[in-house]
Protein backbone atom coordinates (compact mmCIF):
# COMPACT_ATOMS: atom_id res chain seq x y z
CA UNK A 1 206.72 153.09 -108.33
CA UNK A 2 204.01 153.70 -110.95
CA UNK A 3 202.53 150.56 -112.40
CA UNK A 4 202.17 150.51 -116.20
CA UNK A 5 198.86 150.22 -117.85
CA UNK A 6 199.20 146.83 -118.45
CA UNK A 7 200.11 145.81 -115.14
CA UNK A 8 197.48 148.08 -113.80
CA UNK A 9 195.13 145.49 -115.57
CA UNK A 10 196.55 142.94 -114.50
CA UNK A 11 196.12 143.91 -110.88
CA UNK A 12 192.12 144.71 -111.23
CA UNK A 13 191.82 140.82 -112.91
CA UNK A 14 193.16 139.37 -109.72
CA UNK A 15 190.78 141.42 -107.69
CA UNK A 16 188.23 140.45 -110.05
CA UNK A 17 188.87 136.59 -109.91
CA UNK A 18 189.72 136.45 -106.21
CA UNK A 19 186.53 138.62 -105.14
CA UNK A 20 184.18 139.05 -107.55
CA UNK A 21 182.72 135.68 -107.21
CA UNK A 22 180.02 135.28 -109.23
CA UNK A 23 180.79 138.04 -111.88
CA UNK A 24 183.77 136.30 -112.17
CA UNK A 25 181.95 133.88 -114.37
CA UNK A 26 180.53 136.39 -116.73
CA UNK A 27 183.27 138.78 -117.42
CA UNK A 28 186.08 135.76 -118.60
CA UNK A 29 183.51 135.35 -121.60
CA UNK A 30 184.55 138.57 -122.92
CA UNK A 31 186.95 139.47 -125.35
CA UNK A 32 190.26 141.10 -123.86
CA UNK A 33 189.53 144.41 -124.15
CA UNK A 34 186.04 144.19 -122.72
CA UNK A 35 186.96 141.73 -119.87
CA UNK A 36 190.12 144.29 -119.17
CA UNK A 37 187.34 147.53 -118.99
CA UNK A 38 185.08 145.56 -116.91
CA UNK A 39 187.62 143.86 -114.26
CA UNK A 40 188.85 148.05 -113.89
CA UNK A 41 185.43 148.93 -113.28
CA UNK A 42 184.72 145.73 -110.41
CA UNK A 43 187.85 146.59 -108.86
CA UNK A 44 186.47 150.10 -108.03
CA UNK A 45 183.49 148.82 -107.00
CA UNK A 46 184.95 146.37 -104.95
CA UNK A 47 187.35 149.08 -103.68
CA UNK A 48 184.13 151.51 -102.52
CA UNK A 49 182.05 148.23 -100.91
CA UNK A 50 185.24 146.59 -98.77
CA UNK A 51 184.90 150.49 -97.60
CA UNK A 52 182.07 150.31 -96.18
CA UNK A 53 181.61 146.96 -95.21
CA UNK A 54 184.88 147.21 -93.26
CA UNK A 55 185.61 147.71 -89.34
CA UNK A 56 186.47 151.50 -89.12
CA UNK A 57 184.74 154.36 -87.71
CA UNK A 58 181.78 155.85 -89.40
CA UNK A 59 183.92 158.97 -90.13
CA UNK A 60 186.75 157.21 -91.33
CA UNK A 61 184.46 155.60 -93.76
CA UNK A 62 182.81 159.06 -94.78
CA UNK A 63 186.33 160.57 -95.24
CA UNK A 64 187.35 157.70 -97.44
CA UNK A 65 184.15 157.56 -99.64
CA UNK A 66 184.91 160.93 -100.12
CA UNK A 67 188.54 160.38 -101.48
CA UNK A 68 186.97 157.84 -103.82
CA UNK A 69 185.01 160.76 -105.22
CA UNK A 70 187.62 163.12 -105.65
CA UNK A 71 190.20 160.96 -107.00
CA UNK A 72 187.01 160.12 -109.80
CA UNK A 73 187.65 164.00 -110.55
CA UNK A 74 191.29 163.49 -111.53
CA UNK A 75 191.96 160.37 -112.63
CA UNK A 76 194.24 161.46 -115.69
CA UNK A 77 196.65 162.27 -112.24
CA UNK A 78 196.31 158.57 -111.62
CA UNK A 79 199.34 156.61 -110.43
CA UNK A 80 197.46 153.99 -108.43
CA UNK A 81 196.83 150.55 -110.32
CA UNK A 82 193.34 150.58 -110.23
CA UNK A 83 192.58 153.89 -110.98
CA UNK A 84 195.41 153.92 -113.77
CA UNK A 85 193.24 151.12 -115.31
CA UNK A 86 190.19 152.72 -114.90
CA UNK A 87 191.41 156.30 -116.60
CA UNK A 88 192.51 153.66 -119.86
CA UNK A 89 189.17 151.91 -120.20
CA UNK A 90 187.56 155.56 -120.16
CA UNK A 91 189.96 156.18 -122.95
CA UNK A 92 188.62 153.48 -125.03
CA UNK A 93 184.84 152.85 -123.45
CA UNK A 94 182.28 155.66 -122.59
CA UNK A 95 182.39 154.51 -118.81
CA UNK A 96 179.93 156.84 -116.96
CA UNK A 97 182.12 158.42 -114.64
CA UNK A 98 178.59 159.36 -112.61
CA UNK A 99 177.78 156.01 -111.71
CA UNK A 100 180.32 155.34 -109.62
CA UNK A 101 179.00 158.52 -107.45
CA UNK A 102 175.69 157.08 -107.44
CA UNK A 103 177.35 153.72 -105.85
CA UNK A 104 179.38 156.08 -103.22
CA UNK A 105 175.93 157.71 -102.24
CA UNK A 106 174.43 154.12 -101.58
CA UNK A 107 177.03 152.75 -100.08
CA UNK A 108 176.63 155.74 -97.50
CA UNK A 109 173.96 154.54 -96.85
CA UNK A 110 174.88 151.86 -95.39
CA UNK A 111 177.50 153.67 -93.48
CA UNK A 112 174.89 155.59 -91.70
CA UNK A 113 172.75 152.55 -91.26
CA UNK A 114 169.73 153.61 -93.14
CA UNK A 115 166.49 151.81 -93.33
CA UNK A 116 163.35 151.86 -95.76
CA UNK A 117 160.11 152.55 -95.07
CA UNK A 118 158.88 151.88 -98.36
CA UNK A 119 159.82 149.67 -101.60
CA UNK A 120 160.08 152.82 -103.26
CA UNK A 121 162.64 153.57 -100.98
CA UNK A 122 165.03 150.11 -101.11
CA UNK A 123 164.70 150.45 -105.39
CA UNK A 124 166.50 153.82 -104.65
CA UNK A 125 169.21 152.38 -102.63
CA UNK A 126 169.24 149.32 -105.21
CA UNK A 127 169.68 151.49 -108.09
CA UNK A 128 172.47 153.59 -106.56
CA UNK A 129 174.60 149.97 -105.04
CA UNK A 130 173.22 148.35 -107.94
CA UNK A 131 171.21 149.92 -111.34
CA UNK A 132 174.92 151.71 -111.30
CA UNK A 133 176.97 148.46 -111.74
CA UNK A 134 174.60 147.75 -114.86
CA UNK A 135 175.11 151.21 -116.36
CA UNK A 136 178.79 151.09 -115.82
CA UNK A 137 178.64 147.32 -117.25
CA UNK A 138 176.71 148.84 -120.36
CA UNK A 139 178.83 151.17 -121.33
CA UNK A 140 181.44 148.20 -121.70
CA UNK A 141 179.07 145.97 -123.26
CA UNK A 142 177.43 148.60 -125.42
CA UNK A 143 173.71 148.21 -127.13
CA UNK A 144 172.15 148.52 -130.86
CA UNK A 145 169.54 150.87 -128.74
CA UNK A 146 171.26 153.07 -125.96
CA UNK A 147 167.56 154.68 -125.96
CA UNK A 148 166.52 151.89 -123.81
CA UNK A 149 169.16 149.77 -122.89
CA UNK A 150 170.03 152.24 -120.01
CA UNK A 151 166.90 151.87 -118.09
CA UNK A 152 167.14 147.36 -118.58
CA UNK A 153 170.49 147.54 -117.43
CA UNK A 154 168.97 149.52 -114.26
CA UNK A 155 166.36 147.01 -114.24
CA UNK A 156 168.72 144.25 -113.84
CA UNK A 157 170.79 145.84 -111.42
CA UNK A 158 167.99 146.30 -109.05
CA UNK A 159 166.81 142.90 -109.35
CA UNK A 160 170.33 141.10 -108.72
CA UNK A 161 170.31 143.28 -105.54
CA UNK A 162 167.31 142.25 -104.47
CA UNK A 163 168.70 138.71 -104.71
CA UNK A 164 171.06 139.83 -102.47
CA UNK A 165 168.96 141.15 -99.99
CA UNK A 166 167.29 137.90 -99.88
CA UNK A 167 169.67 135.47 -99.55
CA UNK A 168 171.49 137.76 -96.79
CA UNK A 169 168.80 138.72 -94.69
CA UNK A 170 170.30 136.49 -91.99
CA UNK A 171 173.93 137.97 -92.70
CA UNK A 172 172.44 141.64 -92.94
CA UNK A 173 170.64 141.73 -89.62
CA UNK A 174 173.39 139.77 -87.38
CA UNK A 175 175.88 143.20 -88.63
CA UNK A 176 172.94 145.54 -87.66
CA UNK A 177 171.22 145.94 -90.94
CA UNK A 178 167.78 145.31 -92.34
CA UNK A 179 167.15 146.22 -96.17
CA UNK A 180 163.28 144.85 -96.20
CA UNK A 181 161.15 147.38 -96.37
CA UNK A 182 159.10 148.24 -92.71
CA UNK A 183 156.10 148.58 -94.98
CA UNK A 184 156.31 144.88 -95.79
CA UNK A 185 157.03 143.73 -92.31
CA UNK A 186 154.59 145.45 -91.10
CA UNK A 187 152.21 143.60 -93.75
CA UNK A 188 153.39 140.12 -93.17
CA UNK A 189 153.85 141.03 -89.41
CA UNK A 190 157.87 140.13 -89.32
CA UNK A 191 160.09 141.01 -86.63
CA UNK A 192 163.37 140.15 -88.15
CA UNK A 193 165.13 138.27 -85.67
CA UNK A 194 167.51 135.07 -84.58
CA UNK A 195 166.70 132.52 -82.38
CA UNK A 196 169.40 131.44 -79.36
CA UNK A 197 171.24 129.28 -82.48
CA UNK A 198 171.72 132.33 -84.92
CA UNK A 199 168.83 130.86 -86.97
CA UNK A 200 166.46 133.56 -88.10
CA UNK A 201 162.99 133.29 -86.08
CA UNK A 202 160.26 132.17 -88.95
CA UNK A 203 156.95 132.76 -86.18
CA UNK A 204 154.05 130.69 -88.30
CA UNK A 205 155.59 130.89 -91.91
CA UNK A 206 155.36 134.47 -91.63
CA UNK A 207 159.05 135.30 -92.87
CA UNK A 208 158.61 132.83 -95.31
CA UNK A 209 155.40 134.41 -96.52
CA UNK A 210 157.45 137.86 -96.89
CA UNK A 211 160.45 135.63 -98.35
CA UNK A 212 158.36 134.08 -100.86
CA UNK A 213 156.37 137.94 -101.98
CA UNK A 214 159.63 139.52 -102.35
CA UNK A 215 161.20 136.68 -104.54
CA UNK A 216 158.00 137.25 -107.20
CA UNK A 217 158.51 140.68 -107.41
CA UNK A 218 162.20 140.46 -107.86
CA UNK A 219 161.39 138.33 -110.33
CA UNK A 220 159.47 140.90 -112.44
CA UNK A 221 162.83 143.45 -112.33
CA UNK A 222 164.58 140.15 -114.25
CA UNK A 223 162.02 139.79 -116.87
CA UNK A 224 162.57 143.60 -117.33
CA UNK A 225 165.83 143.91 -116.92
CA UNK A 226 166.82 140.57 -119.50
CA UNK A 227 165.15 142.85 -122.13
CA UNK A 228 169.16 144.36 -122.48
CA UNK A 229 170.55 140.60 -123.84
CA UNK A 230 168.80 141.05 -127.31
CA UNK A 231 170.41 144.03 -127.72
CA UNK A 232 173.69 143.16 -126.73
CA UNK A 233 176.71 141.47 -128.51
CA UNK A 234 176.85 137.69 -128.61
CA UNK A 235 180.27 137.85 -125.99
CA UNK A 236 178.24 140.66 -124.19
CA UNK A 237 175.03 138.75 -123.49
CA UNK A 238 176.38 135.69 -122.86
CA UNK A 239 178.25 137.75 -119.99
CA UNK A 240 175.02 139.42 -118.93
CA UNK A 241 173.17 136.36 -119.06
CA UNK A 242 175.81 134.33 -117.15
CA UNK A 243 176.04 136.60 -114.48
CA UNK A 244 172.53 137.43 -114.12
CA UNK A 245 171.49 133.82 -114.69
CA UNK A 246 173.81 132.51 -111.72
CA UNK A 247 171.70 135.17 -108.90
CA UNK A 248 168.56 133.91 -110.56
CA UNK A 249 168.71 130.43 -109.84
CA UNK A 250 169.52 131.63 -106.59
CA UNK A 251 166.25 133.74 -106.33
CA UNK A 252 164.40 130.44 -107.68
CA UNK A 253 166.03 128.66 -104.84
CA UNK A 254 165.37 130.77 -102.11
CA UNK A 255 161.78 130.76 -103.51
CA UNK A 256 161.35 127.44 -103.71
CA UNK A 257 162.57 126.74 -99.86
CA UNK A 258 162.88 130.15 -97.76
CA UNK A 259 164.17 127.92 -95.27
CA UNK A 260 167.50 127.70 -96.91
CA UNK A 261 168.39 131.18 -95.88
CA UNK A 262 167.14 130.89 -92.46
CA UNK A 263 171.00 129.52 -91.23
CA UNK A 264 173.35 129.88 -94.07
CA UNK A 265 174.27 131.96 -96.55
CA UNK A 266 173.22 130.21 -100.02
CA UNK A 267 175.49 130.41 -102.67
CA UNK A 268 175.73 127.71 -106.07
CA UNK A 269 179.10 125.26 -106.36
CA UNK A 270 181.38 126.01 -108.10
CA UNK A 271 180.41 123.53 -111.35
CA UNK A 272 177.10 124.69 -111.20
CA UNK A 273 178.03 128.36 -112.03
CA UNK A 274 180.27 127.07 -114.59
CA UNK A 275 177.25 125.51 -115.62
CA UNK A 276 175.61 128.80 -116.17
CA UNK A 277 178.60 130.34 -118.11
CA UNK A 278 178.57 127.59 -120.32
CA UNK A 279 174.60 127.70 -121.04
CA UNK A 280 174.75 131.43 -121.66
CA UNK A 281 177.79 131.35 -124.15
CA UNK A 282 175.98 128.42 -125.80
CA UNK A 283 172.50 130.00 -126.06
CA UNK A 284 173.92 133.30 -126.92
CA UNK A 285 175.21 131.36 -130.26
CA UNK A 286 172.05 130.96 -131.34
């Protein structure tokens, strides 16, 4: 049975609040019709990721990445729930349809197990996984200056993935992947690698070294990428600021003590992301 619209919505918000985590915390300080577009376009997302983060066969995962992009194609034919909600918020948002193509070629990526020789290369893969998410958020958010706001909301993708990358390094490697770049293991002289307790081998600070490096320059794609909140909405970039603010006091953690990530994967409480939410609907009344 077809779900309705409305239900269809209602589906992709308990994706959204069961999965999304962090985003979770930015997207309830939107208005309805905002929140409704967004949650739509996260439970895609989260759709195309469980993909291929999940058990099957490398072809399997191909062959469904590719059904992704073909249902994109026809989504007016839609009758399942997420896709039903996604063909609405197209109706009433310029969602670009694109984007979600660029996230299905990075997340390929992954499928095939790629590596990066250069930092050139990983901003690629981040812009695809991630610079998408931010355009696809844009276009729900929308900007006084769409001349630039496209490239900050890149910007900002790329540096929340970088986050990532950091605080999963130990994660990452353990399922047989490694997003650092070989040009910056090769400068720092890292071998990622665990010791016989899963903790990740730190030979003479050297990881932390790398840890620390990679941290400061993720930190220049936030200052870039936070150029988008002036030009945003007040419910907008309190949302862009919540969500973004939450993975930067990560990065300032992981900074701080590279040691954190060397056995765990570091995440903030619960209150302390509310925290966040609250600051960024507060300072966005300003």
């Amino acid at each position: 049975m077809t779900a309705t619209v409305a239900e269809a919505y209602v589906a992709c918000a308990e994706i959204t609040r069961e999965q999304a985590r962090n985003f979770h915390y930015g997207i309830r300080l939107l208005p309805p019709s905002k929140r409704d577009a967004l949650c739509a376009i996260y439970a895609l997302a989260r759709r195309i990721d469980d993909i291929g983060d999940g058990d099957l066969p490398q072809a399997v995962k191909v062959e469904q990445l590719g059904a992704v992009r073909a249902s994109l194609a026809h989504l007016d034919d839609a009758d399942d729930a997420v896709l039903l909600a996604l063909s609405d918020a197209t109706r009433h948002f310029p969602v670009p349809l694109e984007a979600f193509g660029e996230l299905l070629d990075g997340v390929e990526m992954d499928v095939v197990g790629a590596r990066f020789a250069t930092f050139d290369d990983l901003v690629h893969y981040c812009r695809c996984v991630a610079g998408s998410i931010g355009r696809l958020c844009l276009s729900v958010f929308g900007a006084r200056d769409l001349t630039v706001a496209p490239a900050y909301a890149d910007a900002l993708g790329v540096a929340l993935q970088q986050t990532n990358i950091l605080r999963d390094i130990r994660e990452d490697y353990l399922n047989g992947r490694i997003y650092l770049p070989q040009e910056d293991l090769d400068r720092f002289g890292v071998v990622i690698d665990v010791d016989d307790d899963g903790v990740l081998v730190d030979g003479e600070g050297a990881l932390s070294a790398l840890v620390r490096f990679s941290a400061e320059r993720a930190s220049s794609w936030y200052d870039d990428g936070l150029r988008l909140v002036p030009l945003l909405d007040r419910r907008s970039a309190a949302c862009c600021t919540a969500m973004s603010g939450i993975y930067q006091r990560l990065l300032e953690r992981i900074q701080s003590d590279p040691a954190l990530i060397r056995d765990r994967r570091l995440s903030l409480s619960g209150w302390q992301k509310t925290r966040v939410a609250v600051s960024s609907l507060m300072g966005s009344a300003r």
